[in-house]
N, C-alpha and C. Protein backbone atom coordinates (compact mmCIF):
# COMPACT_ATOMS: atom_id res chain seq x y z
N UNK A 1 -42.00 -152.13 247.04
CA UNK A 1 -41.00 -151.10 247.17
C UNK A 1 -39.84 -151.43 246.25
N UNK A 2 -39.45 -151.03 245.57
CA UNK A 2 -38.36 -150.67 244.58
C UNK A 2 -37.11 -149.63 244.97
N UNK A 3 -35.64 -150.12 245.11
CA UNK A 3 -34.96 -149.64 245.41
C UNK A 3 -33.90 -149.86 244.42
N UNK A 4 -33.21 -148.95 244.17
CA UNK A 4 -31.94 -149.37 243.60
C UNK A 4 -30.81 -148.42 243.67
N UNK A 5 -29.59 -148.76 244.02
CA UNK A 5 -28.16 -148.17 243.86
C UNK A 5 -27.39 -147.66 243.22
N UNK A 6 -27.44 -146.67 243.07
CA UNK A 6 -26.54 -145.46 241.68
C UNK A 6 -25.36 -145.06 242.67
N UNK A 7 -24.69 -144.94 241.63
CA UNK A 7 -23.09 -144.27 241.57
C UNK A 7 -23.40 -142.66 241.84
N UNK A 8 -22.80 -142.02 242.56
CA UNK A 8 -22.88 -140.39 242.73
C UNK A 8 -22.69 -140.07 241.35
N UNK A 9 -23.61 -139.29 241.09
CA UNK A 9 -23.21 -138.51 239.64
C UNK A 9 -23.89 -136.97 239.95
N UNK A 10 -23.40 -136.45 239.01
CA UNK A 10 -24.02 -135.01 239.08
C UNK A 10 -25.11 -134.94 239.02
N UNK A 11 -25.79 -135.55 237.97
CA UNK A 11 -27.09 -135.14 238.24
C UNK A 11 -28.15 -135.53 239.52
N UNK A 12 -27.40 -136.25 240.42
CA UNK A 12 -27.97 -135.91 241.75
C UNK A 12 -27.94 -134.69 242.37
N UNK A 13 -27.00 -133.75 242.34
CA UNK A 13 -26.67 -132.47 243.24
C UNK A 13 -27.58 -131.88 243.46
N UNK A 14 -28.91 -131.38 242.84
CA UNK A 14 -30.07 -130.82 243.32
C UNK A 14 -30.44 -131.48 245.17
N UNK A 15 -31.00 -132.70 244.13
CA UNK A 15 -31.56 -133.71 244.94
C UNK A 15 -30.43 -134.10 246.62
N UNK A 16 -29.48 -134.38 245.95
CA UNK A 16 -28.45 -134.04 247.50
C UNK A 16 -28.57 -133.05 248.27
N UNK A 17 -28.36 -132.10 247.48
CA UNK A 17 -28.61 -130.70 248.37
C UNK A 17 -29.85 -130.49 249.22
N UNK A 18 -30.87 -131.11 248.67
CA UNK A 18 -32.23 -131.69 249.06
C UNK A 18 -32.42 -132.00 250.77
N UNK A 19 -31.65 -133.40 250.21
CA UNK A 19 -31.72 -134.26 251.31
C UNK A 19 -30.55 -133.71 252.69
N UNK A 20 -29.36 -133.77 252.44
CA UNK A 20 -28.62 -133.03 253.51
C UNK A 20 -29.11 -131.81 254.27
N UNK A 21 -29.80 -130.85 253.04
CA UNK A 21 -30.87 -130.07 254.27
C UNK A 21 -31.77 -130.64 255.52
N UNK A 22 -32.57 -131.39 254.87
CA UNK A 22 -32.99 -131.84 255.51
C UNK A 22 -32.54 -132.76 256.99
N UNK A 23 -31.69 -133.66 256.33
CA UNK A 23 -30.59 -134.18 257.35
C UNK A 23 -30.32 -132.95 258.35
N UNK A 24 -29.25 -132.36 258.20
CA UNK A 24 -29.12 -130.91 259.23
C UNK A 24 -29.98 -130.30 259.92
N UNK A 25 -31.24 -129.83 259.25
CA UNK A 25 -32.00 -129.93 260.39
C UNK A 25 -32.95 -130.50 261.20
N UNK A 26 -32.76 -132.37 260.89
CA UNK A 26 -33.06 -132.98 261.73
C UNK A 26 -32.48 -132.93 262.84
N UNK A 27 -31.37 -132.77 263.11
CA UNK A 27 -30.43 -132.72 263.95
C UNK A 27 -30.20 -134.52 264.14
N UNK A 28 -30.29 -135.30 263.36
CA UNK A 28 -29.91 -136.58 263.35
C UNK A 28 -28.75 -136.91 262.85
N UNK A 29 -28.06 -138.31 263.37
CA UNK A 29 -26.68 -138.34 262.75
C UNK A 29 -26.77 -138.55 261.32
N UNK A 30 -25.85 -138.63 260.81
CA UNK A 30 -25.82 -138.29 259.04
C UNK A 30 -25.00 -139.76 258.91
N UNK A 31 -25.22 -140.72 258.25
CA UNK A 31 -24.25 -141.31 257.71
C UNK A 31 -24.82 -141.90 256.28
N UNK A 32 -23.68 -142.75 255.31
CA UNK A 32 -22.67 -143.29 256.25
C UNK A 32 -21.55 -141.86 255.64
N UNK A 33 -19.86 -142.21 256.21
CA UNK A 33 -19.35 -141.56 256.11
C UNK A 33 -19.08 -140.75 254.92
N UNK A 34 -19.59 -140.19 253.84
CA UNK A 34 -19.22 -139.45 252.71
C UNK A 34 -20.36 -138.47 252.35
N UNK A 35 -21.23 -138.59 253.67
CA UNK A 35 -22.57 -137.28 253.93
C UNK A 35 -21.76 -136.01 254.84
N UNK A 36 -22.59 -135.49 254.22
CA UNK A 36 -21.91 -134.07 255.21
C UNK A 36 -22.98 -133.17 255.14
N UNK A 37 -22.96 -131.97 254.54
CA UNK A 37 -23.58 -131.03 254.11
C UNK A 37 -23.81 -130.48 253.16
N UNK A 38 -25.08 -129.78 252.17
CA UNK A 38 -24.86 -129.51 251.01
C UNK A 38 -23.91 -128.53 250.86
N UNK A 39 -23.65 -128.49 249.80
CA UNK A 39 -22.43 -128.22 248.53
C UNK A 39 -23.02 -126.58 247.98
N UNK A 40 -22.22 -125.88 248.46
CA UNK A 40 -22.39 -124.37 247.86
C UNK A 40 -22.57 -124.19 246.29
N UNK A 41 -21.13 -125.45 245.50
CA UNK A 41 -21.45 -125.32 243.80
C UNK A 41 -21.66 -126.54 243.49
N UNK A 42 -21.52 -126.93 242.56
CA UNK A 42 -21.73 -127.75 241.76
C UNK A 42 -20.35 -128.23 241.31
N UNK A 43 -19.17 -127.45 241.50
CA UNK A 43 -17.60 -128.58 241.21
C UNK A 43 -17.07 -128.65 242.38
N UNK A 44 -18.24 -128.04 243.71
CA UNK A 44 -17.59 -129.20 245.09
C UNK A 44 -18.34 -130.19 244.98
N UNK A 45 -19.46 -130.77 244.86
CA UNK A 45 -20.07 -131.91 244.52
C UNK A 45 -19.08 -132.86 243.68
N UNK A 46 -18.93 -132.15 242.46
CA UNK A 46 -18.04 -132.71 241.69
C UNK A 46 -16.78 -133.39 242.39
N UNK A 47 -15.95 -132.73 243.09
CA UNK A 47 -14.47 -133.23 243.81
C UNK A 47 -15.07 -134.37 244.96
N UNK A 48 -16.64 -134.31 245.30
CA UNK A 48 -17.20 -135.18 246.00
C UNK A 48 -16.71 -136.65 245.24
N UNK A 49 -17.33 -136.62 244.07
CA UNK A 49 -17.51 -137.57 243.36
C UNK A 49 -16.45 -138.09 242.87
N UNK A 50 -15.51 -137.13 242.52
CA UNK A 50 -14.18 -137.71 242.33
C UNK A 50 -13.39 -138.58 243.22
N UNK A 51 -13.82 -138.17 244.91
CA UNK A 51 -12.87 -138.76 245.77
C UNK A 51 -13.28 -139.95 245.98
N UNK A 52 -15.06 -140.73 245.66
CA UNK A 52 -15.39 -141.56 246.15
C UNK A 52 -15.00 -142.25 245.16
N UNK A 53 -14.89 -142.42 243.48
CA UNK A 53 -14.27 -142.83 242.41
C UNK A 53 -12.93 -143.18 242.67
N UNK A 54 -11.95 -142.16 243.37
CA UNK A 54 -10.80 -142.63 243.47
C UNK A 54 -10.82 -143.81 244.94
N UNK A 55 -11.80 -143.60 245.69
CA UNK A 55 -11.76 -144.68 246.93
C UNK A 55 -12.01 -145.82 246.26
N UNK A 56 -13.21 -145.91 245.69
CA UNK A 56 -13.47 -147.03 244.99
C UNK A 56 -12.38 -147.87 244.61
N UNK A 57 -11.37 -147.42 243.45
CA UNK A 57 -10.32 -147.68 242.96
C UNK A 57 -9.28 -148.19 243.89
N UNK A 58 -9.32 -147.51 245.23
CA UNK A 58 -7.85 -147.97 246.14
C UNK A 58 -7.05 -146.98 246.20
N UNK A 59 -7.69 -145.94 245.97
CA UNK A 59 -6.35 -144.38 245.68
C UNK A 59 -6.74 -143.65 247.20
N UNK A 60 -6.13 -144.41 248.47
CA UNK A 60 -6.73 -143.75 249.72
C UNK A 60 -5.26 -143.99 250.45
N UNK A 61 -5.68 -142.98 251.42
CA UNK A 61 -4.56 -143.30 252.22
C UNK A 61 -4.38 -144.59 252.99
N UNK A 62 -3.09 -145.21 253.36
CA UNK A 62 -3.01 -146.31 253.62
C UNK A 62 -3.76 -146.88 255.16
N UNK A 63 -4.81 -145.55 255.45
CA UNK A 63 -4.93 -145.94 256.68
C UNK A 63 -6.45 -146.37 256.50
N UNK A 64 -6.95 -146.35 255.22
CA UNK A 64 -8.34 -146.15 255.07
C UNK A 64 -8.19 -147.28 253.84
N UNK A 65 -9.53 -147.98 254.05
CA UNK A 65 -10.22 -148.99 253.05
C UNK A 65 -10.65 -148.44 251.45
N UNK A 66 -10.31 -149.41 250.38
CA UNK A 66 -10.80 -148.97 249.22
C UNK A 66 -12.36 -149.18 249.78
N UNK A 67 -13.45 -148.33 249.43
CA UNK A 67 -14.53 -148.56 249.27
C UNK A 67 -15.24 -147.57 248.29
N UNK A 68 -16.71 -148.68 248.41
CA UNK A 68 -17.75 -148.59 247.32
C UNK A 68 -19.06 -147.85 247.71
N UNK A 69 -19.35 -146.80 246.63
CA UNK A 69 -20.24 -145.99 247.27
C UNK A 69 -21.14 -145.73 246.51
N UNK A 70 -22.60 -145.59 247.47
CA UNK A 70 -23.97 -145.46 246.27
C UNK A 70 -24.70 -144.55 246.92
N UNK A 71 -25.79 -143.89 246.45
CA UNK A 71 -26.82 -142.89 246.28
C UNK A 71 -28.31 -144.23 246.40
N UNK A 72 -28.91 -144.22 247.31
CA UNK A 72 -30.31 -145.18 247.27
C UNK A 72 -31.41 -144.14 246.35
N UNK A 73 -31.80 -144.72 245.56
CA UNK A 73 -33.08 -144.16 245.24
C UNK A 73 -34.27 -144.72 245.11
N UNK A 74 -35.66 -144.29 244.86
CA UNK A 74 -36.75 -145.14 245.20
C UNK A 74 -37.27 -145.45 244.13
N UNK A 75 -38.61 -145.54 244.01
CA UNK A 75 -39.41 -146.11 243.31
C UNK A 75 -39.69 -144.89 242.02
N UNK A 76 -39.95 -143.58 243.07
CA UNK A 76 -40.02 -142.57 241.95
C UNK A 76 -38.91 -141.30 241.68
N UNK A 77 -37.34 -142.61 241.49
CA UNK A 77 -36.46 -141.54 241.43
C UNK A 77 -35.89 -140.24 242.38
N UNK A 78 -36.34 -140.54 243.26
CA UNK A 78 -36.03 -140.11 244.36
C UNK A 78 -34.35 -139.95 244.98
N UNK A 79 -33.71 -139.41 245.88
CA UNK A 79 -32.59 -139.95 246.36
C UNK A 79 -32.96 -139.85 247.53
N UNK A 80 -33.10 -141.17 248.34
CA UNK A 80 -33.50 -141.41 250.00
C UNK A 80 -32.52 -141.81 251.17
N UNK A 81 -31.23 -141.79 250.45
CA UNK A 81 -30.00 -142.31 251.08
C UNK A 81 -28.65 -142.44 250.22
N UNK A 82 -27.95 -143.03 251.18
CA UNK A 82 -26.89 -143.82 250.95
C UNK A 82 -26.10 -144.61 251.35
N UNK A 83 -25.11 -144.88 251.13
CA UNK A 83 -24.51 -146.52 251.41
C UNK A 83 -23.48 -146.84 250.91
N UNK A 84 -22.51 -147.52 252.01
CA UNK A 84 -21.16 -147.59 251.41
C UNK A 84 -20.37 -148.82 251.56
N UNK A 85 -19.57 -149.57 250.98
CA UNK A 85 -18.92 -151.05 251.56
C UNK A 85 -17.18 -150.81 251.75
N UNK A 86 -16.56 -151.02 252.69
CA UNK A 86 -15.65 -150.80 252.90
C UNK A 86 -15.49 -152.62 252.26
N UNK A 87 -14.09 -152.77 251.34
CA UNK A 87 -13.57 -153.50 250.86
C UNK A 87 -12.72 -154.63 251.95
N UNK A 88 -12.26 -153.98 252.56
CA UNK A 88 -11.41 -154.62 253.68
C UNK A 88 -11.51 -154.09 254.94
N UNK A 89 -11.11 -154.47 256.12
CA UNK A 89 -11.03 -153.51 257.63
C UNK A 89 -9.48 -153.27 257.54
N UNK A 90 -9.44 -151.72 257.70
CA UNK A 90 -8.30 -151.58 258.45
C UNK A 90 -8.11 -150.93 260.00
N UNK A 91 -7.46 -149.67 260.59
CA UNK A 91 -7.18 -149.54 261.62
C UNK A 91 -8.58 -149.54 262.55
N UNK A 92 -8.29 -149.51 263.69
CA UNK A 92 -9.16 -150.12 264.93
C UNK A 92 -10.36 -149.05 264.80
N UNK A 93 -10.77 -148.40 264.03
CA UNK A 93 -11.97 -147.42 263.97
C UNK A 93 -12.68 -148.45 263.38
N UNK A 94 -11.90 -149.02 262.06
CA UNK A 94 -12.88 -149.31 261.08
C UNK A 94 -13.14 -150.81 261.49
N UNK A 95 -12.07 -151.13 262.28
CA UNK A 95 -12.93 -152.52 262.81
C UNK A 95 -13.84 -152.71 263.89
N UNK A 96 -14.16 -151.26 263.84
CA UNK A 96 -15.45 -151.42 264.93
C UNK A 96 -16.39 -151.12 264.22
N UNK A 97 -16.32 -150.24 263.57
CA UNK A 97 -17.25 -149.54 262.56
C UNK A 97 -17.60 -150.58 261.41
N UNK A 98 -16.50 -151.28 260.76
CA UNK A 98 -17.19 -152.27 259.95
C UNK A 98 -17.14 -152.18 258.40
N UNK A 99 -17.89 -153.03 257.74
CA UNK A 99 -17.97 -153.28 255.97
C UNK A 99 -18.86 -152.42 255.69
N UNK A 100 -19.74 -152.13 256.17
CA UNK A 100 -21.23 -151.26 255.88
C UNK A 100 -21.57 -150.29 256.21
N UNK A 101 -21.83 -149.14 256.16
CA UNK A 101 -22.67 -147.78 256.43
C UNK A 101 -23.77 -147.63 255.78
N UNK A 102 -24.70 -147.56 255.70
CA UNK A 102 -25.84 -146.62 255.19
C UNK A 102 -26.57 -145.85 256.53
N UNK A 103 -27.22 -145.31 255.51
CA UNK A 103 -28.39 -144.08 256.04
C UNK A 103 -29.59 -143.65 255.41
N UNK A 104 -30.93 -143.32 255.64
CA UNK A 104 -32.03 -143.14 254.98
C UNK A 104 -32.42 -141.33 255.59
N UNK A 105 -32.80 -140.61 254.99
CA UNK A 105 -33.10 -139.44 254.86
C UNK A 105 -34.46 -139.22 255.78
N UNK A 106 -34.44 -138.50 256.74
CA UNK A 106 -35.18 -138.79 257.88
C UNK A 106 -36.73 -138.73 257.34
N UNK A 107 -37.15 -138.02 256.52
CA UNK A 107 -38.69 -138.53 256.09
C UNK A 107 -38.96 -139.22 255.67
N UNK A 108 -37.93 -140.15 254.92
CA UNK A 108 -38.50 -141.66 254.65
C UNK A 108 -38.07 -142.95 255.29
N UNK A 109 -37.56 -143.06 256.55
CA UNK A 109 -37.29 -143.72 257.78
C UNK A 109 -38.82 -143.98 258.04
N UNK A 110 -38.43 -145.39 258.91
CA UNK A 110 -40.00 -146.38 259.14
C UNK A 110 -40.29 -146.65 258.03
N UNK A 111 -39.99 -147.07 257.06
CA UNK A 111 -40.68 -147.82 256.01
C UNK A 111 -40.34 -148.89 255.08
N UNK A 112 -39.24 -149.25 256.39
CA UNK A 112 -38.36 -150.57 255.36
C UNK A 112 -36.90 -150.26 254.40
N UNK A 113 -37.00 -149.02 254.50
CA UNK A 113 -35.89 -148.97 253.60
C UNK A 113 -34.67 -149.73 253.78
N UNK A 114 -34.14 -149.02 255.10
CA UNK A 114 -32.86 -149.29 255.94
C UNK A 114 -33.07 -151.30 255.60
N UNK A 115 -33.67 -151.85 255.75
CA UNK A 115 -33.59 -153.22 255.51
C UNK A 115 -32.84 -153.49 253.90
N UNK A 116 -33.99 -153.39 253.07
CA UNK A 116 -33.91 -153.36 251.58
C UNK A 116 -32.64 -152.93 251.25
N UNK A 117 -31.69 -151.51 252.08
CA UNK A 117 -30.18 -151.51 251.37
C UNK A 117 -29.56 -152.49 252.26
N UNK A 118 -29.94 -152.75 253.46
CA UNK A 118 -28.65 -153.64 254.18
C UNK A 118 -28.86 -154.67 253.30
N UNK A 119 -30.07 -155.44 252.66
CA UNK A 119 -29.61 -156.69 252.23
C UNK A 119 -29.05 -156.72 250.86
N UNK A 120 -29.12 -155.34 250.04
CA UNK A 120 -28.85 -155.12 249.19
C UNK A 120 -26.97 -155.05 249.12
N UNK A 121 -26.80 -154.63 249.78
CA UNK A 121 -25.64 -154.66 249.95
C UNK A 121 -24.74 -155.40 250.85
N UNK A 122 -25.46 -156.65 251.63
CA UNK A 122 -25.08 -158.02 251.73
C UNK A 122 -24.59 -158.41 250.26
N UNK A 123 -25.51 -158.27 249.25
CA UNK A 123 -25.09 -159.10 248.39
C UNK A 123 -23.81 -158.07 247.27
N UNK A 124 -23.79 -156.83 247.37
CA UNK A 124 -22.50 -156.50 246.94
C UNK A 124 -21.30 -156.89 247.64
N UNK A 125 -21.62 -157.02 248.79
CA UNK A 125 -20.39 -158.15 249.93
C UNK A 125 -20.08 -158.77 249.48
N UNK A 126 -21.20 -159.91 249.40
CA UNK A 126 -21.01 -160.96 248.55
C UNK A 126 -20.24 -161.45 247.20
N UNK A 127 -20.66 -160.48 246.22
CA UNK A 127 -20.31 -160.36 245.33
C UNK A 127 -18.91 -159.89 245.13
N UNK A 128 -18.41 -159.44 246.06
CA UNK A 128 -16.61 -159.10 246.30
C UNK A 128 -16.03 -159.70 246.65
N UNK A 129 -16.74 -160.94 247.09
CA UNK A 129 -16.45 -162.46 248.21
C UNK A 129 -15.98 -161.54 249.96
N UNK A 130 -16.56 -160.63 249.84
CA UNK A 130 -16.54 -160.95 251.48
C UNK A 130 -17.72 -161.52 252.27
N UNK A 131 -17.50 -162.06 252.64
CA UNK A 131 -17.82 -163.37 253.56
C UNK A 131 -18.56 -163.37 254.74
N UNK A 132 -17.50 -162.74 255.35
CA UNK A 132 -17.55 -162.33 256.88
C UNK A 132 -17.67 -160.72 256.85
N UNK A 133 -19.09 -160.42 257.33
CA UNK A 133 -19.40 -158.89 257.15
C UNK A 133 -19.41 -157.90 258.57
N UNK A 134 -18.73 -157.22 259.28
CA UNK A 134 -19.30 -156.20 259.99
C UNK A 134 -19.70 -155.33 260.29
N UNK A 135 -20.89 -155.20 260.94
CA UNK A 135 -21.51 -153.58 260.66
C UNK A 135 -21.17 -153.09 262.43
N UNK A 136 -21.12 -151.66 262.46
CA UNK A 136 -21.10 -151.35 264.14
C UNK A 136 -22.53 -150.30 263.87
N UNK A 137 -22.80 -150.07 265.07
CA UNK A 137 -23.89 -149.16 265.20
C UNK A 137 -24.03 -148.56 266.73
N UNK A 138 -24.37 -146.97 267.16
CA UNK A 138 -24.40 -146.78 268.23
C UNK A 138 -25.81 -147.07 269.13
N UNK A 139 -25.43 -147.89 269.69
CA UNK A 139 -26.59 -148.53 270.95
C UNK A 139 -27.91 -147.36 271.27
N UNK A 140 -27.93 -146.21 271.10
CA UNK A 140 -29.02 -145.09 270.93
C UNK A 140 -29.86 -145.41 269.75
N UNK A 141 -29.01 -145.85 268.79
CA UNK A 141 -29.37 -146.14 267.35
C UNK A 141 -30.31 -146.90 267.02
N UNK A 142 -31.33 -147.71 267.82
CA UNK A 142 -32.64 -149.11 268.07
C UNK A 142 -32.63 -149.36 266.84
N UNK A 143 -33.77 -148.89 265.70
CA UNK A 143 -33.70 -148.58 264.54
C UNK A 143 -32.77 -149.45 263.47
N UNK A 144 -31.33 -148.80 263.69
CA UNK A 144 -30.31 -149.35 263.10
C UNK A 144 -29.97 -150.73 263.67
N UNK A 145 -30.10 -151.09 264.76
CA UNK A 145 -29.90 -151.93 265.40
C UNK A 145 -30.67 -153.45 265.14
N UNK A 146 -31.86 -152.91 265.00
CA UNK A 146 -33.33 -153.49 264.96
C UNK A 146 -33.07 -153.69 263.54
N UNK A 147 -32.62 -153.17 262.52
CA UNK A 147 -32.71 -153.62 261.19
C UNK A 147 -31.53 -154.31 260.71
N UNK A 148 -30.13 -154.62 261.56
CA UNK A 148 -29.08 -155.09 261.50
C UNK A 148 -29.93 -156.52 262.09
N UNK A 149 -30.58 -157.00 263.01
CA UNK A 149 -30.68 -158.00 263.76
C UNK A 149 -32.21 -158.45 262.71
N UNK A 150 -32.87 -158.03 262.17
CA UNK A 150 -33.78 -158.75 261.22
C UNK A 150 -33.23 -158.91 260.17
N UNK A 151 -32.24 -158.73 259.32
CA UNK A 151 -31.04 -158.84 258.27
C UNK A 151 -30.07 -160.30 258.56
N UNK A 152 -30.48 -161.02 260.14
CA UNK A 152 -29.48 -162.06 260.31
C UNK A 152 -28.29 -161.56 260.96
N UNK A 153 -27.67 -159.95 261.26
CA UNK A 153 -26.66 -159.65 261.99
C UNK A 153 -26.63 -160.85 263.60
N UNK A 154 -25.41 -161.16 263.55
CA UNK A 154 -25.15 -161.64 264.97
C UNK A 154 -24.35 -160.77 266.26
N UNK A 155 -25.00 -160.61 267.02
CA UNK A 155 -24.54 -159.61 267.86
C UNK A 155 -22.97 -159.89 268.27
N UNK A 156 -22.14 -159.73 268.20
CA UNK A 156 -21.00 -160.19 269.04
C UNK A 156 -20.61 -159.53 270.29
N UNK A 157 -20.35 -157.87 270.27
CA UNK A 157 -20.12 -157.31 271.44
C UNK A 157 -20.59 -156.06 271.50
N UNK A 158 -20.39 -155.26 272.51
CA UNK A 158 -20.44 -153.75 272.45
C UNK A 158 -19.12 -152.95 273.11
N UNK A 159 -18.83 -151.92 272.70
CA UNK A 159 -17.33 -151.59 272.99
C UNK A 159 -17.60 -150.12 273.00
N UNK A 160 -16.54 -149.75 273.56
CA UNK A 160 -16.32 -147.84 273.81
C UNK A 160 -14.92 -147.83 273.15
N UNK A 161 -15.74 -146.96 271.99
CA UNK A 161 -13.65 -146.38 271.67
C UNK A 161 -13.27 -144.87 272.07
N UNK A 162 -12.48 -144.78 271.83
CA UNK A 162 -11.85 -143.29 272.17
C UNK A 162 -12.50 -141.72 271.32
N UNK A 163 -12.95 -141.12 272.13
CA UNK A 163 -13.41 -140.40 271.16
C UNK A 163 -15.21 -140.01 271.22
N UNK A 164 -15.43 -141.46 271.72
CA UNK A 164 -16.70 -141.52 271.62
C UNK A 164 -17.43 -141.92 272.61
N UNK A 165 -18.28 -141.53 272.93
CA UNK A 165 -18.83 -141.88 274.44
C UNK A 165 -20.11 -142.87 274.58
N UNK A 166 -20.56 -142.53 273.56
CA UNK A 166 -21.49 -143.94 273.34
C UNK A 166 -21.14 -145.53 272.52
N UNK A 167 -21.73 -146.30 273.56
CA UNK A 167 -21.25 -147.68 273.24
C UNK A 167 -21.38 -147.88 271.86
N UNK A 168 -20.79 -148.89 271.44
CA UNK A 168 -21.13 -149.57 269.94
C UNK A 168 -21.21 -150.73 269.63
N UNK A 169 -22.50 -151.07 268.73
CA UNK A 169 -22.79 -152.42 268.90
C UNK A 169 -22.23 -153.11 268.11
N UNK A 170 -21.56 -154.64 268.05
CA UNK A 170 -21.03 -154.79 266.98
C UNK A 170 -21.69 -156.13 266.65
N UNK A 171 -21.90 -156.12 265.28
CA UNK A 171 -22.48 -157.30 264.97
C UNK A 171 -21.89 -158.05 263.32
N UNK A 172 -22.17 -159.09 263.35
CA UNK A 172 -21.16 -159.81 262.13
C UNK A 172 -22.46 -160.44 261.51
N UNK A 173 -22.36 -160.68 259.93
CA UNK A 173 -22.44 -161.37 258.97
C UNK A 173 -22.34 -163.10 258.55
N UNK A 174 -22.35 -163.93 258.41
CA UNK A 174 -21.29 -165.46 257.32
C UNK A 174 -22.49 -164.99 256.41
N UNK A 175 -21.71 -165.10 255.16
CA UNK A 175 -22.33 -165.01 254.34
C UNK A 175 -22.17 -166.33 253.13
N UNK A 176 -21.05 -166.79 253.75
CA UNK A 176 -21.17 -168.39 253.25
C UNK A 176 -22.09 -169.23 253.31
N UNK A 177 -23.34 -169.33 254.35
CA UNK A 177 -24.23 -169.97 254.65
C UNK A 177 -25.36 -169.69 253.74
C-alpha cells in the first residue's frame, strides 16, 4: 500500500467533491476539522485552500493552533482522506481533541489506511519536534480507537466536554523513545 500526503491544491476539487459526497451520505462523522461539504465553485475551494495556507503559517485566531494540512492519496492517485497536525494545544477543546485529526473516506475504511496516516504523521510530529503527541477520539469511534492503540497511543483518560455528549478518549504519544 502506498500512501502519500499532498498539500490541498486545486486540482483536487473534482476529486473532493467526490469524496465529501460520499462522506454526507454516509451519514458518518467527517473529519478531521477542515472537511465539510462539497464546494458549489471552484474559488470556494480555492478560499478553502487559502485558509489552510494561512493556518499553516500562524495567521489564526489567537484561540486556534497554527496547523498543517494534507489531502491522503493512494496508490492510484486517488484522494482517500485527510489529515491535519495542530502545531501546539491551545484552549480546552483542543486539548482534548489533540495534535492529530485524520479521516479516511468511507469506502476505503478497513484496509489499513487510518494506520499508515497516523504513523505518517507521527513522524511530521516528529519532525516539528513535537514530542509529546495527543490524539482524542469519540469512544463510539472502535475503529479510530483501535488504530490509535496499534500506533503505540497510550490511553490516559476519557472525559465529557461541554457540548458534547459522547465521551472522549484521550490518548498520548513520547515520541522521544
Amino acid at each position: 500500500m502506498a500512501l502519500y500526503l499532498a498539500k490541498p491544491d486545486l486540482v483536487y476539487f473534482e476529486q473532493y467533491n467526490e469524496m465529501m459526497k460520499e462522506w454526507c451520505e454516509s451519514g458518518t462523522q467527517i473529519a478531521p476539522w477542515f472537511l465539510d461539504s462539497p464546494f458549489e465553485t471552484i474559488e470556494e475551494f480555492e478560499k478553502l485552500i487559502r485558509r489552510l495556507n494561512d493556518c499553516e503559517h500562524g495567521i489564526v485566531d489567537k484561540r486556534f493552533s497554527a496547523t498543517t494540512s494534507f489531502f491522503v492519496i493512494n496508490e492510484t492517485r486517488r484522494l482517500i482522506g485527510a489529515t491535519s497536525l495542530r502545531h501546539y494545544l491551545t484552549c480546552e477543546g483542543f486539548k482534548t481533541w489533540g495534535h492529530i485529526g485524520y479521516g479516511i473516506r468511507p469506502s476505503n475504511r478497513r484496509k489499513g489506511y487510518a494506520t499508515e496516516v497516523l504513523k505518517m504523521m507521527l513522524q511530521e510530529a516528529k519532525a516539528k519536534k513535537i514530542f509529546k503527541v495527543l490524539l482524542g477520539v469519540h469512544e463510539s469511534n472502535v475503529g479510530s480507537w483501535k488504530t490509535i492503540e496499534k500506533c503505540g497511543g497510550v490511553l490516559e483518560n476519557t472525559v465529557i466536554v461541554d457540548g458534547d455528549e459522547e465521551p472522549i478518549r484521550r490518548y498520548w504519544f513520547n515520541l522521544l523513545n
